[in-house]
Structures are given as C-alpha cells and as structure tokens.
PDB file of N, CA and C in Angstrom:
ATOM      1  N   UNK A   1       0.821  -1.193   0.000  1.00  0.00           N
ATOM      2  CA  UNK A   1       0.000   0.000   0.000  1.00  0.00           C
ATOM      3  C   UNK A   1       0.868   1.262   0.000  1.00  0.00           C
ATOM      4  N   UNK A   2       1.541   1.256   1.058  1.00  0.00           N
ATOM      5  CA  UNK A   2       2.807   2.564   1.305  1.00  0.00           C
ATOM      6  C   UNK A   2       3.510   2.219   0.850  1.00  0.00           C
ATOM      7  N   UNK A   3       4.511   2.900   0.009  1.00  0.00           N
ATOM      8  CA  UNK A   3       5.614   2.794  -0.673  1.00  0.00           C
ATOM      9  C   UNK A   3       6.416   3.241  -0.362  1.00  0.00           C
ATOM     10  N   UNK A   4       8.190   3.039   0.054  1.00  0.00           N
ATOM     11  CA  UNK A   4       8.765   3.415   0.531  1.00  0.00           C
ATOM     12  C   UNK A   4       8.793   4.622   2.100  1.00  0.00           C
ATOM     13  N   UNK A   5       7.722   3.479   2.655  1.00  0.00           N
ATOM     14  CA  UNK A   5       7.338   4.089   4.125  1.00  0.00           C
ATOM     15  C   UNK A   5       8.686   4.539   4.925  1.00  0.00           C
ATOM     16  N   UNK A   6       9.674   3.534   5.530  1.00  0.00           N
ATOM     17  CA  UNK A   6      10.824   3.679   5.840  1.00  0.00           C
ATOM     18  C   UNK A   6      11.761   3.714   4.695  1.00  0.00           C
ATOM     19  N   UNK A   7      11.903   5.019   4.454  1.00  0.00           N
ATOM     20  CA  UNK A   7      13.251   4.960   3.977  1.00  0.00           C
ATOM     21  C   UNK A   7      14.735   5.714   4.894  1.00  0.00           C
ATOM     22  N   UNK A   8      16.245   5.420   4.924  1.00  0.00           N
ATOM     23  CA  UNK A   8      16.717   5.778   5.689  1.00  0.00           C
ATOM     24  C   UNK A   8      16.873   7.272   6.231  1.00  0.00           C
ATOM     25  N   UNK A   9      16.336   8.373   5.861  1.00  0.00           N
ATOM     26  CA  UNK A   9      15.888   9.758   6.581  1.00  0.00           C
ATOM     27  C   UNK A   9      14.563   9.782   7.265  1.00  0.00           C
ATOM     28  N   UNK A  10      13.537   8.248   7.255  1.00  0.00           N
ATOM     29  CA  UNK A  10      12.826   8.769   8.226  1.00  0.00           C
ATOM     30  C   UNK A  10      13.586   8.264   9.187  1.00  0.00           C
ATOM     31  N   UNK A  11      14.512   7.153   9.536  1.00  0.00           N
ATOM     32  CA  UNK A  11      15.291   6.689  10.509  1.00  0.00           C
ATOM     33  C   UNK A  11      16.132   7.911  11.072  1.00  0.00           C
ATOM     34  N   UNK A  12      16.451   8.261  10.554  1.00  0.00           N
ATOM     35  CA  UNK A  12      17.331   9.741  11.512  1.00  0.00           C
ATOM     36  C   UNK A  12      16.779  10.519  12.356  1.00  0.00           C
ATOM     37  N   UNK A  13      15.228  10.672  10.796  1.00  0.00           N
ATOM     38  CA  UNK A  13      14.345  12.024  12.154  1.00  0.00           C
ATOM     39  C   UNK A  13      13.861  11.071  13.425  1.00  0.00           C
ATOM     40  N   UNK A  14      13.708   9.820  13.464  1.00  0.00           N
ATOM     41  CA  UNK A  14      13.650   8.828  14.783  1.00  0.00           C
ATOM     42  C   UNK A  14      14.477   8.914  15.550  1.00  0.00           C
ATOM     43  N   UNK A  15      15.506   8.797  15.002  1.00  0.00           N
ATOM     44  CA  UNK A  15      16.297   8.527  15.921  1.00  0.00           C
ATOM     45  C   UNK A  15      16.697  10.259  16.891  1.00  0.00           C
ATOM     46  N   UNK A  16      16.504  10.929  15.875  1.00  0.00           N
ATOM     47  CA  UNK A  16      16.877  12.201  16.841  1.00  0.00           C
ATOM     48  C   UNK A  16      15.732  12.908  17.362  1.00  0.00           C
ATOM     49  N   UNK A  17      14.463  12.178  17.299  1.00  0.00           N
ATOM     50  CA  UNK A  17      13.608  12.833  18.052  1.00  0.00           C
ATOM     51  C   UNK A  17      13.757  11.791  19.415  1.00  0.00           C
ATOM     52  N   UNK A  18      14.095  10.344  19.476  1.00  0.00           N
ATOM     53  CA  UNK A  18      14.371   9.571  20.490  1.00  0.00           C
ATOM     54  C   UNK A  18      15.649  10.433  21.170  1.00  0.00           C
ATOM     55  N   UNK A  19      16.686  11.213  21.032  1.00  0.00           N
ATOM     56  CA  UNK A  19      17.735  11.868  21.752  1.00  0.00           C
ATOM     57  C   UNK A  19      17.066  13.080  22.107  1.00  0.00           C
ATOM     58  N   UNK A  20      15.928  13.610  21.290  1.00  0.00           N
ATOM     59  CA  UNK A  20      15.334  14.734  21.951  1.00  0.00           C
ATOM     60  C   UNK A  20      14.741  14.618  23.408  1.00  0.00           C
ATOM     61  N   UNK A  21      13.841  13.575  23.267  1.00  0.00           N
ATOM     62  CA  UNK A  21      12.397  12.964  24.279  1.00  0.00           C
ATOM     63  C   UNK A  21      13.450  12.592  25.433  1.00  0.00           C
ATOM     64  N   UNK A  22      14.415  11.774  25.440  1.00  0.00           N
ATOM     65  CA  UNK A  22      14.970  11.243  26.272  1.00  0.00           C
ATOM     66  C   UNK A  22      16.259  11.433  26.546  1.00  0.00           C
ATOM     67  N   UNK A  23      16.741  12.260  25.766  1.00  0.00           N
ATOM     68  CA  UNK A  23      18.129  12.060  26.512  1.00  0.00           C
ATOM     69  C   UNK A  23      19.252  11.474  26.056  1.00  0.00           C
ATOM     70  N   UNK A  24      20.803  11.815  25.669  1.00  0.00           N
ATOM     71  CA  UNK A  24      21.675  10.611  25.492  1.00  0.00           C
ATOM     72  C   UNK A  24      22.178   9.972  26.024  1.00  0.00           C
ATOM     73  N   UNK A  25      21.635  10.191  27.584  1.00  0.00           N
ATOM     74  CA  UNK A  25      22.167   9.298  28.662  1.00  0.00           C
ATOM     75  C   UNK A  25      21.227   8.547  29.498  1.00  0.00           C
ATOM     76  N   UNK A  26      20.074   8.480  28.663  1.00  0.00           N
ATOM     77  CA  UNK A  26      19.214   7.555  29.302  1.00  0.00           C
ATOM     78  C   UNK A  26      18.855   6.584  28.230  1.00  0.00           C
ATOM     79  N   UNK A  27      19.455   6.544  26.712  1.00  0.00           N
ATOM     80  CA  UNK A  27      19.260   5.562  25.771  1.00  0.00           C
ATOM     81  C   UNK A  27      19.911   4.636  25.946  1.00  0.00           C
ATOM     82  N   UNK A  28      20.969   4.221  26.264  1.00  0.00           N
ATOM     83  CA  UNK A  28      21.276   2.792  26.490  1.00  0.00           C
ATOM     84  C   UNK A  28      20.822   2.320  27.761  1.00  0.00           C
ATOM     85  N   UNK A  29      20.387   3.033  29.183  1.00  0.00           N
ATOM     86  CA  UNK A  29      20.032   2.110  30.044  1.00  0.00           C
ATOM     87  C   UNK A  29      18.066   1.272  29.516  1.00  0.00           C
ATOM     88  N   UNK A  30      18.048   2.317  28.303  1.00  0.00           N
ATOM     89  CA  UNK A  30      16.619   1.615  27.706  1.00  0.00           C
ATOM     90  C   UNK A  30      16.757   0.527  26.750  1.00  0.00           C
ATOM     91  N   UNK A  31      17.840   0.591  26.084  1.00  0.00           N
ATOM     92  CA  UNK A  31      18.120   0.034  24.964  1.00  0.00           C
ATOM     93  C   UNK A  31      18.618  -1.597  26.027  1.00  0.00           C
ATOM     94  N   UNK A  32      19.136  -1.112  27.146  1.00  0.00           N
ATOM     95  CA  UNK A  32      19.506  -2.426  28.001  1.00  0.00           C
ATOM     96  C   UNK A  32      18.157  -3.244  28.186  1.00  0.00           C
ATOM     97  N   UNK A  33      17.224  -2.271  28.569  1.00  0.00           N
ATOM     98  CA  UNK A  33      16.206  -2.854  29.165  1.00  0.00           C
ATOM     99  C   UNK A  33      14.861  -3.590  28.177  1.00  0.00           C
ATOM    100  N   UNK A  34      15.169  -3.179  27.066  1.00  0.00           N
ATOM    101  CA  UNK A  34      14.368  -3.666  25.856  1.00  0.00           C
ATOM    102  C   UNK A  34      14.932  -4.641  25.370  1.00  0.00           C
ATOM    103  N   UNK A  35      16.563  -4.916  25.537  1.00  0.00           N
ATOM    104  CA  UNK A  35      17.183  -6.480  25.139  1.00  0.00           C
ATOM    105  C   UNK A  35      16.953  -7.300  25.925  1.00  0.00           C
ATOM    106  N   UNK A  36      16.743  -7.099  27.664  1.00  0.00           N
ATOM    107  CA  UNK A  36      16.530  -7.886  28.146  1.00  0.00           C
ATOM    108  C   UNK A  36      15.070  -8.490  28.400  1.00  0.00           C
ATOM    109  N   UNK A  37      14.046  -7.472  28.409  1.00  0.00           N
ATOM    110  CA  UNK A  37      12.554  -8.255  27.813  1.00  0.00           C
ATOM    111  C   UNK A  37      12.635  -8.797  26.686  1.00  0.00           C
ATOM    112  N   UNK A  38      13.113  -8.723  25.673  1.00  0.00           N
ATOM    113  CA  UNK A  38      13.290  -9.234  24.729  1.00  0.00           C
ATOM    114  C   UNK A  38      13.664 -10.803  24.888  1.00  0.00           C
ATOM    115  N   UNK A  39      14.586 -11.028  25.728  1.00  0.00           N
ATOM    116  CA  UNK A  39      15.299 -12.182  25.985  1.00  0.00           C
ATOM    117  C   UNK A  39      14.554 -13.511  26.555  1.00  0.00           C
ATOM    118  N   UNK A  40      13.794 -12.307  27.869  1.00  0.00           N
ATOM    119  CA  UNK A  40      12.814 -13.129  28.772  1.00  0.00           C
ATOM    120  C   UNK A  40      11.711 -13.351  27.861  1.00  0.00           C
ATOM    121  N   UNK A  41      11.720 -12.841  27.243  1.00  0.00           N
ATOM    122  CA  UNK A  41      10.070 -13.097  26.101  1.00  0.00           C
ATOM    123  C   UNK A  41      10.593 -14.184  25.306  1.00  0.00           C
ATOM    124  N   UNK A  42      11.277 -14.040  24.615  1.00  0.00           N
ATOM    125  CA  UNK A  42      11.790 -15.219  23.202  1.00  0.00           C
ATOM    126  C   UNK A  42      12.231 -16.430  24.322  1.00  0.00           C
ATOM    127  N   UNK A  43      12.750 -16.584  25.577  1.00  0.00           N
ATOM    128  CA  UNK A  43      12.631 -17.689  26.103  1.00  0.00           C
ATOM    129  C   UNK A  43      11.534 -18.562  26.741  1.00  0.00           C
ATOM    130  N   UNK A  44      10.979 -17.400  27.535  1.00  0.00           N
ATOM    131  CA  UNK A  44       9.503 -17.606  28.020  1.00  0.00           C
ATOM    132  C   UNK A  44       8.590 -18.807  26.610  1.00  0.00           C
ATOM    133  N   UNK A  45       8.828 -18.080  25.101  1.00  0.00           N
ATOM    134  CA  UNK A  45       8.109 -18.703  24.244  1.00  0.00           C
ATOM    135  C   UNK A  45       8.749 -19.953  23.988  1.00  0.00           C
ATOM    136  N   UNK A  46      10.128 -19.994  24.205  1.00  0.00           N
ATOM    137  CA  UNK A  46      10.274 -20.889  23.843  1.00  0.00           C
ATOM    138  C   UNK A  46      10.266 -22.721  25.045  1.00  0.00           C
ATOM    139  N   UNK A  47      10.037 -22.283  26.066  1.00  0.00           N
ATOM    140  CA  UNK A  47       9.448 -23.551  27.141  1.00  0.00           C
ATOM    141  C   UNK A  47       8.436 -23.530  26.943  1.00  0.00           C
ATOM    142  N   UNK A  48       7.488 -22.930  26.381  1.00  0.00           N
ATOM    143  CA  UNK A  48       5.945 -23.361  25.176  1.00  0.00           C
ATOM    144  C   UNK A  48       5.091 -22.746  26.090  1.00  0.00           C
ATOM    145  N   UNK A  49       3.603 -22.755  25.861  1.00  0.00           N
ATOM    146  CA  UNK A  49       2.804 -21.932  26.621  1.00  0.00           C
ATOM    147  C   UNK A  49       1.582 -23.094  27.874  1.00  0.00           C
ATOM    148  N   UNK A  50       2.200 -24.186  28.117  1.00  0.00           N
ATOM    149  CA  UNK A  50       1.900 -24.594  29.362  1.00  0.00           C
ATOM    150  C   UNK A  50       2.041 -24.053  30.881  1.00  0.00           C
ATOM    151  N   UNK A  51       1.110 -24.589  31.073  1.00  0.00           N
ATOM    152  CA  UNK A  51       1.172 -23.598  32.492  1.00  0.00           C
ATOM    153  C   UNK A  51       2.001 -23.953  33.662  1.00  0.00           C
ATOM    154  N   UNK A  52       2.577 -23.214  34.387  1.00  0.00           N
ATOM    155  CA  UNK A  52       3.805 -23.906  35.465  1.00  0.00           C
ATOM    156  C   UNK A  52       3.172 -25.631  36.222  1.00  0.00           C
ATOM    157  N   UNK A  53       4.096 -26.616  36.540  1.00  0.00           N
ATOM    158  CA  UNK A  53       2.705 -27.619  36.904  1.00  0.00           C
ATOM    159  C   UNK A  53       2.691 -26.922  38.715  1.00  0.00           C
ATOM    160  N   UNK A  54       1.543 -27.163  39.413  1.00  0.00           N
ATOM    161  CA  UNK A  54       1.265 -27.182  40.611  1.00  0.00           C
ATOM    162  C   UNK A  54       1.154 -28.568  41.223  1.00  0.00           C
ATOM    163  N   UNK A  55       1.565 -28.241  42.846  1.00  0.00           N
ATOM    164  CA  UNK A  55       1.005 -29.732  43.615  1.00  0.00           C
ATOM    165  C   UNK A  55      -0.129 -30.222  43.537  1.00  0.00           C
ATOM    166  N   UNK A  56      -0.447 -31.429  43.507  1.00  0.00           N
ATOM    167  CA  UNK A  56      -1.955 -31.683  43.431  1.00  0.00           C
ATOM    168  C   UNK A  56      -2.504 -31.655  44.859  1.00  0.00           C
ATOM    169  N   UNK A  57      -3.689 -31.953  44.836  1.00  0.00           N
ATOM    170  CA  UNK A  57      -4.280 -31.511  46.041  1.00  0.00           C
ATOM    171  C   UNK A  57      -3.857 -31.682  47.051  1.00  0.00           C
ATOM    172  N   UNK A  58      -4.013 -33.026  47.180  1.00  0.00           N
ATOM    173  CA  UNK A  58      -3.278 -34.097  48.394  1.00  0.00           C
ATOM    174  C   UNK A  58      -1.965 -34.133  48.735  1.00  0.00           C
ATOM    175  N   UNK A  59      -0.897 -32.991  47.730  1.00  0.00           N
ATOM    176  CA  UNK A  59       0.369 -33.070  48.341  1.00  0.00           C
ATOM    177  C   UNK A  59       0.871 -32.058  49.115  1.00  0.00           C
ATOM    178  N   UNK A  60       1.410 -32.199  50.514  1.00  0.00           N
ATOM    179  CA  UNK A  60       1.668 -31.199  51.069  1.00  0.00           C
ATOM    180  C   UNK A  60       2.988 -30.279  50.417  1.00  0.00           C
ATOM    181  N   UNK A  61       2.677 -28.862  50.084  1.00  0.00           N
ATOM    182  CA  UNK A  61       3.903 -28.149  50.227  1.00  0.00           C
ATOM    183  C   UNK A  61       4.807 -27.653  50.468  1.00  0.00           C
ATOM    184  N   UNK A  62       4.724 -28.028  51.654  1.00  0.00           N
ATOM    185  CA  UNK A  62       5.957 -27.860  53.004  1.00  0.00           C
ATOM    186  C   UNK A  62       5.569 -28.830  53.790  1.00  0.00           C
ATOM    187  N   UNK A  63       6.917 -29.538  54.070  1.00  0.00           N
ATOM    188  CA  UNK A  63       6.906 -30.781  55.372  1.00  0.00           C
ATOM    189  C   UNK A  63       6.223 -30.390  56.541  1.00  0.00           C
ATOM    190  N   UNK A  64       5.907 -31.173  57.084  1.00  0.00           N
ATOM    191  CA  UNK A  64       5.404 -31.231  58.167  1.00  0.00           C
ATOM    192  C   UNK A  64       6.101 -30.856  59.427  1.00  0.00           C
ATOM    193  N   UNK A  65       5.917 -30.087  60.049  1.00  0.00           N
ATOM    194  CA  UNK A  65       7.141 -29.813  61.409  1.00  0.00           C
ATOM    195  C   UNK A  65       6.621 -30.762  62.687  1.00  0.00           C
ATOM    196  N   UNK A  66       7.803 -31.092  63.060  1.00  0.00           N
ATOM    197  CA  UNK A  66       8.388 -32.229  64.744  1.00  0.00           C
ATOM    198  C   UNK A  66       8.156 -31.812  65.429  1.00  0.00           C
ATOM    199  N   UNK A  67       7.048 -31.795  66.744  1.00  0.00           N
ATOM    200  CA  UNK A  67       7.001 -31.291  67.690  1.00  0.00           C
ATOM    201  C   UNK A  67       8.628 -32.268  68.301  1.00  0.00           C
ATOM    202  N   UNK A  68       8.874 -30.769  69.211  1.00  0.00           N
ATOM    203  CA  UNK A  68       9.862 -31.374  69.702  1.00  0.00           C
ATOM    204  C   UNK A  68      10.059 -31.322  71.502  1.00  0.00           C
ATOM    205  N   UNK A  69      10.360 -32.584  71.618  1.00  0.00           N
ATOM    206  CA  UNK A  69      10.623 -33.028  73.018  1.00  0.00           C
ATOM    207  C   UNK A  69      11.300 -32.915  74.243  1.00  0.00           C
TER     208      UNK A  69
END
C-alpha cells in the first residue's frame, strides 16, 4: 500500500527525536532494558505456553514440622 514508508531519513528524524524525548544518557540504560525483555520473552516462548505444573491436592507443600521433646 505505502511505498517506501521507511526509507533511511525517516530513521534519523527517529532517531533524533528519540535523543530529543529522552536524553543521550538515558538511551542505552533503555536500549539495556528492551534487550533484556526481549530475551525473557523469546525464552519464556520458547518452554511453550503450558502452564507452570502445581502440587496436586493431596500433596503437602511444606513438610510437616516435629514437635519437639
């Protein structure tokens, strides 16, 4: 439909309105923080989308404590 939507000068005016909004010293602690959701996400997908397992009813989750003598 759009034709040549991104081409590399809209990437600049991005990128320097991202140094405007924020700062050049707060882009890499974002740029940190978007690789690392990134990371937890693409792994998260990849142990598949089952659900953690739980104890079943009847099993206790913590031992039982000793009265002691």
């Amino acid at each position: 439909m759009i034709r040549g939507a991104m081409e590399p000068w809209h990437l600049l005016i991005l990128a320097f309105l991202f140094m405007m909004l924020f700062g050049a010293k707060r882009l890499p602690d974002t740029a940190k923080a978007l690789g690392e959701s990134m990371h937890v996400l693409k792994r998260s997908l990849k142990e598949g989308d089952a659900p953690p397992a739980s104890p079943s009813p009847g099993t206790p989750t913590e031992p039982a404590s000793v009265p002691e003598t």
